[in-house]
N, C-alpha and C. Protein backbone atom coordinates (compact mmCIF):
# COMPACT_ATOMS: atom_id res chain seq x y z
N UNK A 1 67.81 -39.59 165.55
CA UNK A 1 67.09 -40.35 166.55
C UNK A 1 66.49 -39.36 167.56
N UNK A 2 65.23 -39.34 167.40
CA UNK A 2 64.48 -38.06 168.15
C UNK A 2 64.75 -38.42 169.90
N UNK A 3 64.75 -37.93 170.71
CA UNK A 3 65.27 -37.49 172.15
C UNK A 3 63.98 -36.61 173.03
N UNK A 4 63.15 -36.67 173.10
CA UNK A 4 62.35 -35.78 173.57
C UNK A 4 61.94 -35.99 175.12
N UNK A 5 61.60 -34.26 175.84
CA UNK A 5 61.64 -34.10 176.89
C UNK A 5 60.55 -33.96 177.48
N UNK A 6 59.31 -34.33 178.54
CA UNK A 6 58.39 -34.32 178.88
C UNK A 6 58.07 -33.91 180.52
N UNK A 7 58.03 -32.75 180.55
CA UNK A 7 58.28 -32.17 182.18
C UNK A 7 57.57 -31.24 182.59
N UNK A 8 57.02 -31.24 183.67
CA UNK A 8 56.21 -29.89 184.09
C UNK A 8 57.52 -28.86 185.06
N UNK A 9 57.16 -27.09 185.04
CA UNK A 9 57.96 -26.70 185.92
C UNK A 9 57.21 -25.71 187.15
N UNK A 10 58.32 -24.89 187.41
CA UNK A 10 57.32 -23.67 187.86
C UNK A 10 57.34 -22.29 186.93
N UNK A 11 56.60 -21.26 187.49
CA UNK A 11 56.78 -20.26 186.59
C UNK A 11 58.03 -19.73 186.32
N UNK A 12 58.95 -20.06 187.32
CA UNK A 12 60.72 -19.34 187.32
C UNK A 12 61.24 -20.63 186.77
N UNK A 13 61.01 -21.73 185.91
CA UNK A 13 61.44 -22.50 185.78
C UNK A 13 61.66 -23.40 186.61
N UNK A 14 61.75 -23.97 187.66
CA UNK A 14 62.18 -24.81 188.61
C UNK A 14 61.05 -26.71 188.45
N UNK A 15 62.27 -27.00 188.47
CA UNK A 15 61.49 -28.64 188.41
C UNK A 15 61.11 -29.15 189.60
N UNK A 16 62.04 -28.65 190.68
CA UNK A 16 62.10 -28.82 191.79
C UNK A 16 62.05 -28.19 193.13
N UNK A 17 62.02 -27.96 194.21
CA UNK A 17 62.09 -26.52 195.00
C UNK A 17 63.46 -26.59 195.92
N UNK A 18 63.74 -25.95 196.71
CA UNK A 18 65.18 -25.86 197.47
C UNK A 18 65.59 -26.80 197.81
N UNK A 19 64.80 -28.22 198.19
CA UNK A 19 64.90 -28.73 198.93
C UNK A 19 64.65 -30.14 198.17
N UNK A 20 64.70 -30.01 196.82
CA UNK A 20 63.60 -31.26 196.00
C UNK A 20 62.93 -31.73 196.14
N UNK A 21 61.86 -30.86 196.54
CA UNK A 21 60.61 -31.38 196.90
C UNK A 21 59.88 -31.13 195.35
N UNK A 22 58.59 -32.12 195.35
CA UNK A 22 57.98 -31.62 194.04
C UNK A 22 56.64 -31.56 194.46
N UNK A 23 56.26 -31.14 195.74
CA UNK A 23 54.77 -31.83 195.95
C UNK A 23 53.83 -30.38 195.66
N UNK A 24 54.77 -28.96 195.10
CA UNK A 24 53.88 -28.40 194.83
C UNK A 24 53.16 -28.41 192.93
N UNK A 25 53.36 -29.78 192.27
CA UNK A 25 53.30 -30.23 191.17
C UNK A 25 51.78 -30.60 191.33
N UNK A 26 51.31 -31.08 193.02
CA UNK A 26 49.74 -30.88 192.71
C UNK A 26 49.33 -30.28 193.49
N UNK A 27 49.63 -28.62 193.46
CA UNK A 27 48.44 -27.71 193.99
C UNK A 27 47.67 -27.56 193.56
N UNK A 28 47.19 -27.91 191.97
CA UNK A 28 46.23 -27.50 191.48
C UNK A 28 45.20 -28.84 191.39
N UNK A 29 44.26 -28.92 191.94
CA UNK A 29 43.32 -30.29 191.81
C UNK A 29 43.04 -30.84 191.10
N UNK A 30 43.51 -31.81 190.33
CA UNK A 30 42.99 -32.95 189.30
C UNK A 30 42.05 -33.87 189.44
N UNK A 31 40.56 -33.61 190.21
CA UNK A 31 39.92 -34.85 190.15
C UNK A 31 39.50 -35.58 189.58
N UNK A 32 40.07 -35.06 188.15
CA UNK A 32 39.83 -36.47 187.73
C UNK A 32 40.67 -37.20 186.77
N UNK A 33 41.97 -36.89 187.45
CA UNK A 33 43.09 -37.48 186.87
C UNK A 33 43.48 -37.30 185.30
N UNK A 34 43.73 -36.35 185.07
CA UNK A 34 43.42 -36.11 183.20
C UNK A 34 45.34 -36.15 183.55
N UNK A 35 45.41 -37.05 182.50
CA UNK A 35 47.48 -37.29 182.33
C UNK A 35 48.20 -36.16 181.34
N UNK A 36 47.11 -34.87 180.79
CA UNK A 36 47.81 -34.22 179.90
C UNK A 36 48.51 -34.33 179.12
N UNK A 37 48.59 -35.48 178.62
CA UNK A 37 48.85 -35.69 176.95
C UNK A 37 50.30 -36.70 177.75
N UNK A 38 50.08 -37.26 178.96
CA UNK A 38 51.36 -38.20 179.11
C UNK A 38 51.31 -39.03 178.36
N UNK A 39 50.21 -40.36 178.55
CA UNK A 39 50.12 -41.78 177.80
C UNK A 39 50.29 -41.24 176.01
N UNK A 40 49.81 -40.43 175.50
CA UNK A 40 49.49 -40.11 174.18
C UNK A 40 51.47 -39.93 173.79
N UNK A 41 52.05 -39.32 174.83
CA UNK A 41 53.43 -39.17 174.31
C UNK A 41 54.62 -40.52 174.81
N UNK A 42 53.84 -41.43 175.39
CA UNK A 42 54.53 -42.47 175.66
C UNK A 42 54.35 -43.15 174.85
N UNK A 43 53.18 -43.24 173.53
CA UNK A 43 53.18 -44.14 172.48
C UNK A 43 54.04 -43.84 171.76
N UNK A 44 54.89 -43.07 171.80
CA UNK A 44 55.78 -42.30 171.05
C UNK A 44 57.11 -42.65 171.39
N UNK A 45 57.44 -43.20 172.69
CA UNK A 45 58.99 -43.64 172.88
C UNK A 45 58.97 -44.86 173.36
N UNK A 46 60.35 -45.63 172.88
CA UNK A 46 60.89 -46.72 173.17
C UNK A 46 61.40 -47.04 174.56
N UNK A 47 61.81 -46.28 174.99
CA UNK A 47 62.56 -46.45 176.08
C UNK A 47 62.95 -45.13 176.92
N UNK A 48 62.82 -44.63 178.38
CA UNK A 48 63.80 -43.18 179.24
C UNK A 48 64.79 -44.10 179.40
N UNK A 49 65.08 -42.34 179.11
CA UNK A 49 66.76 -42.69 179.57
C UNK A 49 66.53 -41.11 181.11
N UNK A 50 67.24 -41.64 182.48
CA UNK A 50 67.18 -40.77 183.18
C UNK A 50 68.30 -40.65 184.24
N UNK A 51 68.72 -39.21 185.23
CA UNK A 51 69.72 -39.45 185.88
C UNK A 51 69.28 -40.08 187.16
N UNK A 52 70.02 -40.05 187.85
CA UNK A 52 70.45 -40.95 189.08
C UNK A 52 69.22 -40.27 189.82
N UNK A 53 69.63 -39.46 190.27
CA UNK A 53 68.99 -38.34 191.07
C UNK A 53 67.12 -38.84 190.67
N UNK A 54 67.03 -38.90 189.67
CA UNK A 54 65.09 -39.08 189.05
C UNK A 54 65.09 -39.63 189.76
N UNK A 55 65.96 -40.78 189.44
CA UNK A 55 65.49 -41.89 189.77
C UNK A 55 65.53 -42.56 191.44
N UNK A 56 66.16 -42.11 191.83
CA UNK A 56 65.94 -41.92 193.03
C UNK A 56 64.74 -41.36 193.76
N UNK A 57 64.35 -40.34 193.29
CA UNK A 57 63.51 -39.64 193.61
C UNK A 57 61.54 -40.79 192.98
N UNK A 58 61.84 -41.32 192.21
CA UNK A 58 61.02 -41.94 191.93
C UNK A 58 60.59 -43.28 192.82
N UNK A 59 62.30 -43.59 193.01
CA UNK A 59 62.19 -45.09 194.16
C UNK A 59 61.28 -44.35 195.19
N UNK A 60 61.53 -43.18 195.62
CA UNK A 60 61.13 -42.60 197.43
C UNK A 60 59.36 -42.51 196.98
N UNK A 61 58.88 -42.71 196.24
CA UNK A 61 57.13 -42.06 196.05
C UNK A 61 56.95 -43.52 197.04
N UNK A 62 57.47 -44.73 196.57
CA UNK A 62 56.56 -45.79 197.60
C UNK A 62 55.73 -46.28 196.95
N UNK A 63 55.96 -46.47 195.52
CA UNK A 63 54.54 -47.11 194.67
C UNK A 63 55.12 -48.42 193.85
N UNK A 64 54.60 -49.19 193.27
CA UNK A 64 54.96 -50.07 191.98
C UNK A 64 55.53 -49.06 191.44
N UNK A 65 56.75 -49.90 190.72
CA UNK A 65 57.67 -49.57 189.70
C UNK A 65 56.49 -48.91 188.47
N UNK A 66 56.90 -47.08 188.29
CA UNK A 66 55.40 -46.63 187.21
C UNK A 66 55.66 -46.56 185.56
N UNK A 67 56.63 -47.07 185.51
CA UNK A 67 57.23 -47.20 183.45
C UNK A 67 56.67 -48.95 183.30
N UNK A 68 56.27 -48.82 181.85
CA UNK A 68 56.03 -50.24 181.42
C UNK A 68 57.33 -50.25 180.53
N UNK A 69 58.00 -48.91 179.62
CA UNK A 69 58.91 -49.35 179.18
C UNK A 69 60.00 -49.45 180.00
N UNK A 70 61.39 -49.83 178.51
CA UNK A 70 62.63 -49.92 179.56
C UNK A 70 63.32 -48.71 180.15
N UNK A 71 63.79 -48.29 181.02
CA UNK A 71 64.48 -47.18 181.55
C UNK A 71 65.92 -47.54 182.01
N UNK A 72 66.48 -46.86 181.62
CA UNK A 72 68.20 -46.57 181.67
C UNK A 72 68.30 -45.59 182.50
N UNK A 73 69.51 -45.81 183.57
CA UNK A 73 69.90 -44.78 184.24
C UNK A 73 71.37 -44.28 184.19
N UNK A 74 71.22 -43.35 184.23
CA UNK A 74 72.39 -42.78 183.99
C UNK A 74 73.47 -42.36 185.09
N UNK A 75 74.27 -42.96 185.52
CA UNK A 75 75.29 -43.02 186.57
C UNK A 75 76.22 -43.44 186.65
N UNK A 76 77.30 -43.03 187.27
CA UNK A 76 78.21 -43.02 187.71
C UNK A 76 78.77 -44.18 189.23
N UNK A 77 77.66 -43.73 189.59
CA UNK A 77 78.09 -44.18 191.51
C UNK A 77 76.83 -45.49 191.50
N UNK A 78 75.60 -45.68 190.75
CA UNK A 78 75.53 -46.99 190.61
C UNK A 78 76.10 -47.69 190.13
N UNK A 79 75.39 -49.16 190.88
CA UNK A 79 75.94 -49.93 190.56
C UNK A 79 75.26 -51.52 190.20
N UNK A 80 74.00 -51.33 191.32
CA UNK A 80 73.05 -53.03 190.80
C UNK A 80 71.97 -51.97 191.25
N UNK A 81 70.67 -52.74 190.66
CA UNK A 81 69.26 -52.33 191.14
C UNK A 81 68.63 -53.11 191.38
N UNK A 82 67.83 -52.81 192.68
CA UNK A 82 66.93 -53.61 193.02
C UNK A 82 66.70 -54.80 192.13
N UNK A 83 66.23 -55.65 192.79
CA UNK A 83 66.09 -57.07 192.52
C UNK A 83 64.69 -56.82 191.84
N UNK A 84 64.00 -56.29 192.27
CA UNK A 84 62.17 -56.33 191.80
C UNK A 84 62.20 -55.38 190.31
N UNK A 85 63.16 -54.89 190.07
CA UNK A 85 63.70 -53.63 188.59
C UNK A 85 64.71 -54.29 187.82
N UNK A 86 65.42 -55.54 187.98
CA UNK A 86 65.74 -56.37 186.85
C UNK A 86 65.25 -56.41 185.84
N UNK A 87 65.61 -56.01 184.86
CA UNK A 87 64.84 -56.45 183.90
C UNK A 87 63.75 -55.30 183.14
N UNK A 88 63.91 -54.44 183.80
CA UNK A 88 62.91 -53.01 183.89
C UNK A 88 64.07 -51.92 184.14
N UNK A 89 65.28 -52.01 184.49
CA UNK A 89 65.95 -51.14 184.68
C UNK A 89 67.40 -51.31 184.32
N UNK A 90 68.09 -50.39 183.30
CA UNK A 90 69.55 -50.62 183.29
C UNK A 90 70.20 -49.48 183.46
N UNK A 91 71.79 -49.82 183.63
CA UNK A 91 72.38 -48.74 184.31
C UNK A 91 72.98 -48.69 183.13
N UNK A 92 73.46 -47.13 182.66
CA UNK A 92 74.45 -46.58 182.03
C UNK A 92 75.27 -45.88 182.66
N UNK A 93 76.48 -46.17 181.82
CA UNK A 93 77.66 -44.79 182.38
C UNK A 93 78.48 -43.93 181.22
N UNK A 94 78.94 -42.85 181.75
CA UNK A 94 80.07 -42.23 180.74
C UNK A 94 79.37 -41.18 179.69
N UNK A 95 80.46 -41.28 178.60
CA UNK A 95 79.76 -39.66 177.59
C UNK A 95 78.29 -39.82 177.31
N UNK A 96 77.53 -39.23 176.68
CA UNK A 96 76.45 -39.06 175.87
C UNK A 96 76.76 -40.07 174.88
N UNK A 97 77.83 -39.91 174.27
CA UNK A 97 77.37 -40.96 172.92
C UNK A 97 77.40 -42.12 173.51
N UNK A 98 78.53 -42.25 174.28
CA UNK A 98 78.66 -43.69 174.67
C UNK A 98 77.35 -44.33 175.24
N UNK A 99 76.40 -43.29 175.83
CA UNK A 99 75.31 -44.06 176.15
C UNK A 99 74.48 -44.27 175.26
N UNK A 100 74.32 -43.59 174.21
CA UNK A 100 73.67 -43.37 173.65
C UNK A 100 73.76 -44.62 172.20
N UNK A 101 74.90 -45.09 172.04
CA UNK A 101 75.47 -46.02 171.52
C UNK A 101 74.97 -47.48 171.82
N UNK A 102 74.94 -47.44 173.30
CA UNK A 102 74.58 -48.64 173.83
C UNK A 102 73.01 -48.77 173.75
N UNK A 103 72.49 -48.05 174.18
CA UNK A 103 71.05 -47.88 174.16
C UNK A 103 70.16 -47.95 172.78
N UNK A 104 71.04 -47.24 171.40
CA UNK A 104 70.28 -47.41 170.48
C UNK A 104 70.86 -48.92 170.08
N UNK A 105 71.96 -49.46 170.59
CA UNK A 105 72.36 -50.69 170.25
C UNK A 105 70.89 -51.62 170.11
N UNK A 106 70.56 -51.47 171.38
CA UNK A 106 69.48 -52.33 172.48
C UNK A 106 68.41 -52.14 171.23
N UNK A 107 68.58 -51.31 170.21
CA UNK A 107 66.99 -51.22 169.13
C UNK A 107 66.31 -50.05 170.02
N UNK A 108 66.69 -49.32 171.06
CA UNK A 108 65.94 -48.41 171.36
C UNK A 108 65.72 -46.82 170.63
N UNK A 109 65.27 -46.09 170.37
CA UNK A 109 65.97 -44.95 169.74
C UNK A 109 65.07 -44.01 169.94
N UNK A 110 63.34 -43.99 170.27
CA UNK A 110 62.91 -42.74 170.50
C UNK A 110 62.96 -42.42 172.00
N UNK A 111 63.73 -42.41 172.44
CA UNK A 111 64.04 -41.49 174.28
C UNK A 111 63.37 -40.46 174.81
N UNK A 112 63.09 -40.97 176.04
CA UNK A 112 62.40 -39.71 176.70
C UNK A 112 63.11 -39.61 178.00
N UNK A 113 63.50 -38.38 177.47
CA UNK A 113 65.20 -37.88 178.79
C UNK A 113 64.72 -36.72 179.28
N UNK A 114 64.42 -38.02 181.20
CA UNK A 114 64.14 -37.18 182.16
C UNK A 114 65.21 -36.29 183.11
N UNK A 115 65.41 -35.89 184.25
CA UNK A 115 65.84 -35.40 185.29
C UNK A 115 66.17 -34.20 185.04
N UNK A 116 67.02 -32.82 185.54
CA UNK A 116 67.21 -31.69 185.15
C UNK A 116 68.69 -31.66 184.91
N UNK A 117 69.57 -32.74 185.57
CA UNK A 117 71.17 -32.79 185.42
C UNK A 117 70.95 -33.35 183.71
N UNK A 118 70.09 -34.35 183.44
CA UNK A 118 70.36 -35.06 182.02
C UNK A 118 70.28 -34.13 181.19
N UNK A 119 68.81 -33.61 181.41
CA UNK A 119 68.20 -33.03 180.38
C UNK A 119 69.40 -31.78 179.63
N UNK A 120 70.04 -30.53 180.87
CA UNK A 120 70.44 -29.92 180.61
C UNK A 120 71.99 -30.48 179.92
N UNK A 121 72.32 -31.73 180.22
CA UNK A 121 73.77 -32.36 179.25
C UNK A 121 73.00 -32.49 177.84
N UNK A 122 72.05 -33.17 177.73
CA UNK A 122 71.63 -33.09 176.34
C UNK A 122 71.38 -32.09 175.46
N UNK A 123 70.82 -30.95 176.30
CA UNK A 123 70.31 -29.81 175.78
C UNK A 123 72.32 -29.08 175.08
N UNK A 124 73.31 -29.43 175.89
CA UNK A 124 74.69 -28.65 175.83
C UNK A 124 74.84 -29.27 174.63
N UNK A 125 74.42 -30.69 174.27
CA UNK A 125 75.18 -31.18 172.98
C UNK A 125 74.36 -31.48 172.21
N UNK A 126 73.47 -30.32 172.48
CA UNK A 126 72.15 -29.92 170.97
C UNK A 126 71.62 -31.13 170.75
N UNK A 127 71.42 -32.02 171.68
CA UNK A 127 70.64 -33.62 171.70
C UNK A 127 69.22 -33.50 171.44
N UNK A 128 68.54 -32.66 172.06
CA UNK A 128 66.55 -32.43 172.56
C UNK A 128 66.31 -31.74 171.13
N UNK A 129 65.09 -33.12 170.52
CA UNK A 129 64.28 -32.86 169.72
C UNK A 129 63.12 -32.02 169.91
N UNK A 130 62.83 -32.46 170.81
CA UNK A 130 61.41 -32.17 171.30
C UNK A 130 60.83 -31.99 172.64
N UNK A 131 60.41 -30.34 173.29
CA UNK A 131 60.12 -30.38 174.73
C UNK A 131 58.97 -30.20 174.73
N UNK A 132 58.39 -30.99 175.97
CA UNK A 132 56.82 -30.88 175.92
C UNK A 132 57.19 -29.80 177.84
N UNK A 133 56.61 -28.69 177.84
CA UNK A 133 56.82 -28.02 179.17
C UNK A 133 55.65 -27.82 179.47
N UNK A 134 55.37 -28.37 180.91
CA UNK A 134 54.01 -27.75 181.43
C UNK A 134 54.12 -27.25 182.78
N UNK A 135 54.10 -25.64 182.67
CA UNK A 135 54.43 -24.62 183.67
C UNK A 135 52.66 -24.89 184.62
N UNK A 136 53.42 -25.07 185.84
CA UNK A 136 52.64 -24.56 187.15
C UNK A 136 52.49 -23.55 187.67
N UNK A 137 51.07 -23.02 187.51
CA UNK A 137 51.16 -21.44 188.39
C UNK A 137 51.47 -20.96 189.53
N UNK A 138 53.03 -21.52 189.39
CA UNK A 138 53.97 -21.29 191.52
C UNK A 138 55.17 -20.44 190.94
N UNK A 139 55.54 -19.60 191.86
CA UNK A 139 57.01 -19.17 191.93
C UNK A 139 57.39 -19.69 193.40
N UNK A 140 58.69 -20.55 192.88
CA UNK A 140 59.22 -21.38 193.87
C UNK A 140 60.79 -20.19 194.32
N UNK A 141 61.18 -19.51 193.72
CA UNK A 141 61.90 -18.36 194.20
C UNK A 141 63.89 -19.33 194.41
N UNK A 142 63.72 -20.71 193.58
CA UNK A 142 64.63 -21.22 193.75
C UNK A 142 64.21 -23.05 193.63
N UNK A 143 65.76 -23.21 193.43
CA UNK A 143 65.35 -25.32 193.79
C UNK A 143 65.99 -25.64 192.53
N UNK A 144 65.71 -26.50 191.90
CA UNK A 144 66.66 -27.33 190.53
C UNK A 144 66.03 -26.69 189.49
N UNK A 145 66.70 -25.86 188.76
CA UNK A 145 66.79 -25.40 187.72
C UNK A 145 66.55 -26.87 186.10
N UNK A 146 65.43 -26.08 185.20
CA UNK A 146 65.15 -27.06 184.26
C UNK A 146 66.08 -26.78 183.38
N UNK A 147 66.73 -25.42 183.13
CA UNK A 147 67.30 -25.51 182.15
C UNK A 147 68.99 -24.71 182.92
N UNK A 148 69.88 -24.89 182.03
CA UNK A 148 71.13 -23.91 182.99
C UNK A 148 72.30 -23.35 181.04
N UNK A 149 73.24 -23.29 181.79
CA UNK A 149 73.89 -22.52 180.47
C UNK A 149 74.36 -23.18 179.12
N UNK A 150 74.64 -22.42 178.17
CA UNK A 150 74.61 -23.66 177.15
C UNK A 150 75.75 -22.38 176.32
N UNK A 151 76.43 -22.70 175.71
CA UNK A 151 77.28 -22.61 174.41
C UNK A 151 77.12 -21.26 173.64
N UNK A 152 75.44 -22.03 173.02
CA UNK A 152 75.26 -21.44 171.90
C UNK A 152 73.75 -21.15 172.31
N UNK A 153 73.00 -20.32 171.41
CA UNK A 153 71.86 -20.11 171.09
C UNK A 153 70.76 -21.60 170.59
N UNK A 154 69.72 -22.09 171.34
CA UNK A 154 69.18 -22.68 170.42
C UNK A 154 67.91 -22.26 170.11
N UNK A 155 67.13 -22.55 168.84
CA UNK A 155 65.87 -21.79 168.39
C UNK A 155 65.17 -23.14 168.61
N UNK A 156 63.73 -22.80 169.05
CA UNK A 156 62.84 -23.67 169.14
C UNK A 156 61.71 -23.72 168.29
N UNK A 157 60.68 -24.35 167.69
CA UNK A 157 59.37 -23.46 166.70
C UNK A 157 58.24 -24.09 168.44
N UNK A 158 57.71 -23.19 168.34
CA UNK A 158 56.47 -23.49 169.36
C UNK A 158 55.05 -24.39 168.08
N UNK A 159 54.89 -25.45 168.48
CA UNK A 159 53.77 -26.32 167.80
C UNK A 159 52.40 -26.58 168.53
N UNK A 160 52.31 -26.50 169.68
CA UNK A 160 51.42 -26.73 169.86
C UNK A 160 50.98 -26.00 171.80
N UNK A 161 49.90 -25.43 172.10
CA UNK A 161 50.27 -24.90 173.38
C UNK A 161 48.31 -24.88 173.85
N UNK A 162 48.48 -25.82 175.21
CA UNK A 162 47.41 -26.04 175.61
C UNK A 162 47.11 -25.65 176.96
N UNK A 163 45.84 -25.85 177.25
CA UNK A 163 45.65 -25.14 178.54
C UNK A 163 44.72 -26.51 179.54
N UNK A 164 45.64 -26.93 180.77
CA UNK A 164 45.03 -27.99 181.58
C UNK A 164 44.30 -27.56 182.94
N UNK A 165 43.15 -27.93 183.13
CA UNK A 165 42.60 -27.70 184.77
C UNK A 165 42.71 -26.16 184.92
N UNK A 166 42.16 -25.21 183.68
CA UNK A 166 41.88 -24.02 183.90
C UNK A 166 43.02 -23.05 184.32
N UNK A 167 44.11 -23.89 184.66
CA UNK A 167 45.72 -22.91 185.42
C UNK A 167 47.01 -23.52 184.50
N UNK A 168 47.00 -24.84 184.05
CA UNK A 168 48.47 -24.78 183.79
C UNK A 168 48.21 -24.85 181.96
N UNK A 169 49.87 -24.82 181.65
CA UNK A 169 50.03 -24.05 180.15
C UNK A 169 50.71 -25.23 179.82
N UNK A 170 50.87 -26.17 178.54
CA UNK A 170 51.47 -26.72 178.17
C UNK A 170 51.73 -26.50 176.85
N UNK A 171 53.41 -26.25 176.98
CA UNK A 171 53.48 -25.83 175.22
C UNK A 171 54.37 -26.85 174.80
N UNK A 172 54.29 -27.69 173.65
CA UNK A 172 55.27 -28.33 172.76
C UNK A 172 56.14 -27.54 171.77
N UNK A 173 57.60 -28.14 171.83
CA UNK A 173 58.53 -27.23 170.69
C UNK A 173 59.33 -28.42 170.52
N UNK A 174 59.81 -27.71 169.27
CA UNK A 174 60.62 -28.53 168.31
C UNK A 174 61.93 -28.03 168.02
N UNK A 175 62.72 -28.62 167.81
CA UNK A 175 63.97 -28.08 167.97
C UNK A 175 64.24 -27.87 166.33
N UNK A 176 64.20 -26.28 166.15
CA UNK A 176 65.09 -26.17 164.27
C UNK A 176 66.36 -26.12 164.31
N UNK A 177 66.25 -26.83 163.66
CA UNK A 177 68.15 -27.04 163.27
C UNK A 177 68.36 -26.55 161.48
């Protein structure tokens, strides 16, 4: 059941900066809104699955709820969601499989697992099929780390690697197993 990851960083890796801020994600000017291959990779999954923390961070932008699919969150210390995300939002808890159990229960199964706490649990139990990374030309010199320590070695094949708004790099990989 493919798992794939869809994230921009900085050049030191960072998803985030000291402070979790992400607003240097548009220094570079998009006028004219080009989504870089987002919508094209959302035809592709059923359902995110994401941590607490995203999602949080997603409530604070101040906009309509921005997923049409379903999204799962992953927590611990929730507990209900908003009234207006019924129905658009469920909570998970506990191991990987166990969520993972429930969720493909639901008929869901191609995932797109956001935040940097998730991503890197999935990445520990060799979960991530597929990362789509699109590096920003910043060194943030610190802040939330995209990736952190792992076990073992994993090999990636690089498939595909593009270039957006003249500055940023987006490369797709695949996980060989």
């Amino acid at each position: 059941m493919p798992n794939r990851v869809f994230i921009a960083c900085s050049l030191d890796g960072y998803i985030a900066d000291r402070n979790g801020g992400i607003d240097w994600l548009n220094d570079i000017p998009n006028p004219d809104q080009i989504d870089m291959g987002y919508r094209a990779f959302m035809e592709h999954i059923d359902a995110l699955l994401m941590g607490r923390k995203t999602y949080e961070k997603v409530l604070s932008f101040g906009i309509p709820w921005p997923y049409e699919k379903p999204v799962f969150v992953w927590s611990s210390k929730l507990k209900t969601v908003p009234q207006e995300l019924e129905g658009k939002v469920g909570l998970v808890a506990g191991p990987i499989a166990k969520i993972l159990s429930e969720i493909h229960s639901q008929g869901y199964s191609q995932l797109y697992v956001d935040g940097g706490s998730t991503i890197q649990a999935f990445l520990k139990k060799d979960l991530i099929d597929e990362i789509i990374i699109t590096r920003i030309p910043v060194l943030l010199g610190g802040g939330i780390p995209l990736f952190g320590e792992l076990s073992n070695r994993m090999r990636f094949s690089l498939v595909k690697s593009e270039v957006f708004l003249g500055e940023m790099v987006q490369d797709t990989y695949l996980r060989k197993r």
